[in-house]
Protein backbone atom coordinates (compact mmCIF):
# COMPACT_ATOMS: atom_id res chain seq x y z
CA UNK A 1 -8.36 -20.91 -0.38
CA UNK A 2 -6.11 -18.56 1.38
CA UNK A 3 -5.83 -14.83 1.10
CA UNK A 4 -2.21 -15.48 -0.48
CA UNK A 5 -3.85 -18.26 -2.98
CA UNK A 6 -6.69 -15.55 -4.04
CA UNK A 7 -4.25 -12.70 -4.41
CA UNK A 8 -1.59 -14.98 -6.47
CA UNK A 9 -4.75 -16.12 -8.55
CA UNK A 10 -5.51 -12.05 -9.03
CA UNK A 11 -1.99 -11.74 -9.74
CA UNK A 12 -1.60 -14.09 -12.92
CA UNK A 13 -4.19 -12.14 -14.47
CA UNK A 14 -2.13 -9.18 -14.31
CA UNK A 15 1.39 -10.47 -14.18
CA UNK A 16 2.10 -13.44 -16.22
CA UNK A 17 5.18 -14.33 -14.81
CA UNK A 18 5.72 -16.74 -11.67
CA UNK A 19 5.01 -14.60 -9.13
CA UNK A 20 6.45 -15.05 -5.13
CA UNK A 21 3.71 -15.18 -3.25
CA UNK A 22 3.96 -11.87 -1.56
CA UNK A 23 4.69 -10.50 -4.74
CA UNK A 24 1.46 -11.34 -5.61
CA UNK A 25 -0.44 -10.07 -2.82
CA UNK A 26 1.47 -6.76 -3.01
CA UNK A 27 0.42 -6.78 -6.76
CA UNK A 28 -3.32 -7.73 -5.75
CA UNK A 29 -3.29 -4.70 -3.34
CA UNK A 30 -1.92 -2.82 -5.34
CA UNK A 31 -4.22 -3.36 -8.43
CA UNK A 32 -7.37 -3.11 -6.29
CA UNK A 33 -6.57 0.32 -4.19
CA UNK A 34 -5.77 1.53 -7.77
CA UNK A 35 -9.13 0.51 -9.24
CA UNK A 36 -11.10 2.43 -7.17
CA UNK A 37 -10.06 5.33 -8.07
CA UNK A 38 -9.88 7.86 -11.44
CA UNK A 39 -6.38 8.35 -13.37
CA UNK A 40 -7.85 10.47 -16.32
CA UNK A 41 -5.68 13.72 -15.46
CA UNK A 42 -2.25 14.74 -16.70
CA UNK A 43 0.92 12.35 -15.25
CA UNK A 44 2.56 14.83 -12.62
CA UNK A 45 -0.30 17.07 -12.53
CA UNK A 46 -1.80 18.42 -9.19
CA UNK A 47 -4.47 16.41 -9.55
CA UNK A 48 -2.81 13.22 -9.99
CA UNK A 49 -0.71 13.67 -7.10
CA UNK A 50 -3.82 14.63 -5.46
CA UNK A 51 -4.58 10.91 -6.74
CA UNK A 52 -1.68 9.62 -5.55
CA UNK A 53 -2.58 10.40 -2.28
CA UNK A 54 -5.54 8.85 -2.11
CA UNK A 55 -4.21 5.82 -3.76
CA UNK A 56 -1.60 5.42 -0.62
CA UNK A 57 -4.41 5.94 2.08
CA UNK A 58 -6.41 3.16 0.35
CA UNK A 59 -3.71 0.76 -0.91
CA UNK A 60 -2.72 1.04 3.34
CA UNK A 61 -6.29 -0.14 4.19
CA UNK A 62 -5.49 -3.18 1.75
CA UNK A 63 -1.79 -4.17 3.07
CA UNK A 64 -3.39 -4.32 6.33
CA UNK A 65 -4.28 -7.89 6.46
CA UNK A 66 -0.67 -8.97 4.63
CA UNK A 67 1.47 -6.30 5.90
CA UNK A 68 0.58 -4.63 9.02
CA UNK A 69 3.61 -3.27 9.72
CA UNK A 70 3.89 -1.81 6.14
CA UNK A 71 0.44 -0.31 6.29
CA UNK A 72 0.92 1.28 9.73
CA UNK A 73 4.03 2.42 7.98
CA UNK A 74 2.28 3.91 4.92
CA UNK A 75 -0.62 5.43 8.15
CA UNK A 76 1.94 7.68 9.70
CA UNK A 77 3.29 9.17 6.05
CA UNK A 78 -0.53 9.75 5.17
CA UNK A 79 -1.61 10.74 8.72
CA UNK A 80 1.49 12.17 10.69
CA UNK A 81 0.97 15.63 11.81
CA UNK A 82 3.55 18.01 10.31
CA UNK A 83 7.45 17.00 10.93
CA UNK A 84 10.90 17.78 9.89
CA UNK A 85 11.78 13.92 10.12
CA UNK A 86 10.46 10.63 8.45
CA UNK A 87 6.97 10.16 9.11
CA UNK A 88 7.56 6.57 8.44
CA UNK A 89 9.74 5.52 11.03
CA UNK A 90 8.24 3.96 13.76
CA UNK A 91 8.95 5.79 17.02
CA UNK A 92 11.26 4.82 19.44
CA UNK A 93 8.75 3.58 22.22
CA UNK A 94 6.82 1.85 20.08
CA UNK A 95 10.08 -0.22 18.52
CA UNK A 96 10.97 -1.16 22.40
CA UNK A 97 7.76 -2.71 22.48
CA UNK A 98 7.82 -4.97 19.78
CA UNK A 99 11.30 -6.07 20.58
């Protein structure tokens, strides 16, 4: 059984719709990095966004294995230092490289 086959399997217990498989292991990632962690506070709230943040440093841990260069994405928005541009955006040397 392959990651996607375990993740699409995690999937129909959530969504019961035919899922694509990346779908599903976006969903799966998505649905664990949330489970380990506590949503009892107020929506919009300080400490839900405090949440959020969290949830986006551990939900990149899990789109690792699927999505590296989503989760090295998601890294440099959680762990950039402080900049006036998008975090996100890969930097110019590195996008030579993989070219």
């Amino acid at each position: 059984m392959t990651l996607i086959d375990t993740n699409r399997a995690a999937a129909e217990r959530t969504m019961p719709c035919e899922a694509a498989p990346h779908d599903a292991t976006l969903l799966c990632a998505i649905t664990r990095a949330a489970g380990t962690l506590r949503f009892d506070n107020r929506p919009g709230s300080l400490q839900r966004q405090c949440t959020i943040g969290l949830f986006v440093a551990a939900l990149s841990d899990r789109l690792a294995l699927a999505f590296p260069l989503s989760a090295e994405a998601l890294k440099r928005v959680v762990f950039s230092p402080s900049t006036s541009g998008n975090p996100a955006e890969m930097p110019s040397d590195q996008h030579e490289q993989r070219a």
